[in-house]
C-alpha atoms as a PDB file:
ATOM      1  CA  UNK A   1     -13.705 -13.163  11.241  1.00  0.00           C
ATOM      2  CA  UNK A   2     -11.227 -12.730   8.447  1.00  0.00           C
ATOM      3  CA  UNK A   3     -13.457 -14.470   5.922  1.00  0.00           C
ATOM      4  CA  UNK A   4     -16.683 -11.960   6.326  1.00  0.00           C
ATOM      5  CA  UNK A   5     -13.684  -9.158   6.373  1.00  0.00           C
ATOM      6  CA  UNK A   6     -12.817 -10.403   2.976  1.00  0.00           C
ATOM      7  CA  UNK A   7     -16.252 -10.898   1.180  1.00  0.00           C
ATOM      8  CA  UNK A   8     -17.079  -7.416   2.282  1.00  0.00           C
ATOM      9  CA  UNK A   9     -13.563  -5.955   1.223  1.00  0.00           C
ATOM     10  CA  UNK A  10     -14.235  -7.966  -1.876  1.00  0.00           C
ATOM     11  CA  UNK A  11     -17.450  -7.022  -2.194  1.00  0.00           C
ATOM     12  CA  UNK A  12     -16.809  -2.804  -1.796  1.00  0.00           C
ATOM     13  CA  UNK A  13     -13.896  -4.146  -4.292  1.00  0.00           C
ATOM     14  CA  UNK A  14     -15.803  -5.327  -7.069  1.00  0.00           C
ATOM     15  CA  UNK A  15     -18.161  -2.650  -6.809  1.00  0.00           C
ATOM     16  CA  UNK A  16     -15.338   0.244  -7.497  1.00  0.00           C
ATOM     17  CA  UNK A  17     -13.815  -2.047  -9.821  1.00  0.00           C
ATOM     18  CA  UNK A  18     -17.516  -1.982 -11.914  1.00  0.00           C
ATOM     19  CA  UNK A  19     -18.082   1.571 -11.616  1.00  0.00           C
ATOM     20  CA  UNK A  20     -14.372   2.031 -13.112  1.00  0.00           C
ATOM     21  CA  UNK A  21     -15.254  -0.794 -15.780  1.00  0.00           C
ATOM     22  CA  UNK A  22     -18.343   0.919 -16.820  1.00  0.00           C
ATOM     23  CA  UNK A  23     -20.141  -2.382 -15.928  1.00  0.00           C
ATOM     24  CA  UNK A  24     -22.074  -1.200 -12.531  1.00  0.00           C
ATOM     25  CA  UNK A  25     -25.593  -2.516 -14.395  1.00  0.00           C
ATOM     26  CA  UNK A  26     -25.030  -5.514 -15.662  1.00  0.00           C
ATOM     27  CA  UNK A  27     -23.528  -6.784 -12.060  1.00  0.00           C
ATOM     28  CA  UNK A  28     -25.396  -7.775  -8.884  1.00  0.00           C
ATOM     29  CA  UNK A  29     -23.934  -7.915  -5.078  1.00  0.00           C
ATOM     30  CA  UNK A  30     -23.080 -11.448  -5.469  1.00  0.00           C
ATOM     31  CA  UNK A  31     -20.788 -10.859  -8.721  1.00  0.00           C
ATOM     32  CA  UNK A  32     -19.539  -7.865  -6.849  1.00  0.00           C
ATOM     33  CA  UNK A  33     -18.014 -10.235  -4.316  1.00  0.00           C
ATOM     34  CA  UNK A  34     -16.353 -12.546  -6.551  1.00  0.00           C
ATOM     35  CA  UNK A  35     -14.887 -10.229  -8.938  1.00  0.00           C
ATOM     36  CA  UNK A  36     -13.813  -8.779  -5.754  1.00  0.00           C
ATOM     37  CA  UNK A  37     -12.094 -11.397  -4.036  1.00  0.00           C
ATOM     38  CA  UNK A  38     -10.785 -13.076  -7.368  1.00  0.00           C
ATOM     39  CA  UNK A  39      -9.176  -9.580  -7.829  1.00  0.00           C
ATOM     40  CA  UNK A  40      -7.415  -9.627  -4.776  1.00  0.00           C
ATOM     41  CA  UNK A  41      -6.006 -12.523  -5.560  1.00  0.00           C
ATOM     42  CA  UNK A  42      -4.769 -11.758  -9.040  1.00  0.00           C
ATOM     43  CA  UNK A  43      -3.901  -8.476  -7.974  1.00  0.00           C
ATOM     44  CA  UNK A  44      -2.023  -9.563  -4.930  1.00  0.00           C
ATOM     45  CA  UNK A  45      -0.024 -12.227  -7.767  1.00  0.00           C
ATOM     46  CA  UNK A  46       0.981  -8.939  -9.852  1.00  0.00           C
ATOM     47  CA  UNK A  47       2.161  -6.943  -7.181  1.00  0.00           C
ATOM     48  CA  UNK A  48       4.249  -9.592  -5.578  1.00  0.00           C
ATOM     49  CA  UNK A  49       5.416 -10.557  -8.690  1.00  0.00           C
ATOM     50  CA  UNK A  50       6.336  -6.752 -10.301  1.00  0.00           C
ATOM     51  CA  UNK A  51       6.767  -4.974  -7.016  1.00  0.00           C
ATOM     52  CA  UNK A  52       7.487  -7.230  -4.124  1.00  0.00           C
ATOM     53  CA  UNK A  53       4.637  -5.100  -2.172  1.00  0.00           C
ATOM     54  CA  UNK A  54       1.490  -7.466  -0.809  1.00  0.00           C
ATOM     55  CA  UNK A  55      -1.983  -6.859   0.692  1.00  0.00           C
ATOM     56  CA  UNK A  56      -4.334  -9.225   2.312  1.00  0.00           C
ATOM     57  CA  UNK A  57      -8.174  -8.181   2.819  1.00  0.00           C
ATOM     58  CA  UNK A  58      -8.434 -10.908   5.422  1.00  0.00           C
ATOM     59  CA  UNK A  59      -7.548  -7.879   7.237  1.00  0.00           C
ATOM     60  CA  UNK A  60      -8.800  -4.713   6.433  1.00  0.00           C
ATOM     61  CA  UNK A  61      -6.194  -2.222   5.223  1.00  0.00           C
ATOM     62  CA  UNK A  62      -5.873   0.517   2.089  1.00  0.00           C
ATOM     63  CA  UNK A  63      -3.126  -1.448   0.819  1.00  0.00           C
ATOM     64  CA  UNK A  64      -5.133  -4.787   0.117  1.00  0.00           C
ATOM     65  CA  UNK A  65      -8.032  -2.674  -0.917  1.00  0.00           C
ATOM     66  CA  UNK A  66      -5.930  -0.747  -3.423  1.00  0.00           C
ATOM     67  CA  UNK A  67      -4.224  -3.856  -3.938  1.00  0.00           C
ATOM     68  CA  UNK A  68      -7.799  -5.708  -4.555  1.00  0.00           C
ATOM     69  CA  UNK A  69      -9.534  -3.128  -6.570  1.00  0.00           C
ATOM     70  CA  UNK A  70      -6.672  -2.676  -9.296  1.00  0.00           C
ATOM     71  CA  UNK A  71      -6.981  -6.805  -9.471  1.00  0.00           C
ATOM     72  CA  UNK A  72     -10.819  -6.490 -10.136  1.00  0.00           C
ATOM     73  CA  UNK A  73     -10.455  -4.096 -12.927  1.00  0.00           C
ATOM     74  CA  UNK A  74      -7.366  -5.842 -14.226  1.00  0.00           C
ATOM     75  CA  UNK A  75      -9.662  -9.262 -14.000  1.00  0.00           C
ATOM     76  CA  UNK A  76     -12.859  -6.923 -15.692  1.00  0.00           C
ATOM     77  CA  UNK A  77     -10.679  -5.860 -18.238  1.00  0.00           C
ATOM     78  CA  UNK A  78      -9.680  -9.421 -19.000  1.00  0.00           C
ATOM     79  CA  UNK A  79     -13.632 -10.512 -19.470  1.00  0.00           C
ATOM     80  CA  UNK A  80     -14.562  -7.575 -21.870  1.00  0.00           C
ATOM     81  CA  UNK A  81     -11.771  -8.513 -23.590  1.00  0.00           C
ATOM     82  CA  UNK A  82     -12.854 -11.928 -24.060  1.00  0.00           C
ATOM     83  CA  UNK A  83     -17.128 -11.290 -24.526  1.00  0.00           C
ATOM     84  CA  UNK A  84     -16.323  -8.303 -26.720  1.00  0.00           C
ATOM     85  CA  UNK A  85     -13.023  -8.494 -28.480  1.00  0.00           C
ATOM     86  CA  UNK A  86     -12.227  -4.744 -26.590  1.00  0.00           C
ATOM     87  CA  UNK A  87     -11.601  -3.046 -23.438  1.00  0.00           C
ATOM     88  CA  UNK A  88     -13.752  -0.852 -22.769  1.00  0.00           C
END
């Protein structure tokens, strides 16, 4: 059960993380969902590593989806960075 918890968490995720990122349009559902759960992972790495707080989406909770979507945008950044030399 924790596994479809997490693709949808990652999913809702990566879709708040693209609306932030300006990049709703060029993304589909299944990009959604990995931005999403590769989020939560990075993000869950920064705030263990800066602020000793933690947040799974294997269980659904605000904290792992604050936790998740700050990861996705933090991850989005990182690619416009890369394909266009800014963030947008």
């Amino acid at each position: 059960m924790g596994w479809i918890i997490a693709l949808v968490v990652g999913g809702i995720a990566g879709w708040l993380a693209s609306l932030v990122m300006n990049r709703d349009a060029s993304m589909g559902i299944f990009w959604n969902i990995v931005v999403g759960c590769v989020g939560s992972v990075l993000g869950n790495w920064i705030s263990q590593t800066f602020f000793g707080i933690g947040g799974s989406v294997q269980e659904f909770s605000l904290t792992g989806l604050i936790i998740a979507v700050v990861g996705a945008v933090v991850l989005l950044g990182i690619v416009n960075l890369i394909q266009r030399g800014r963030v947008r």
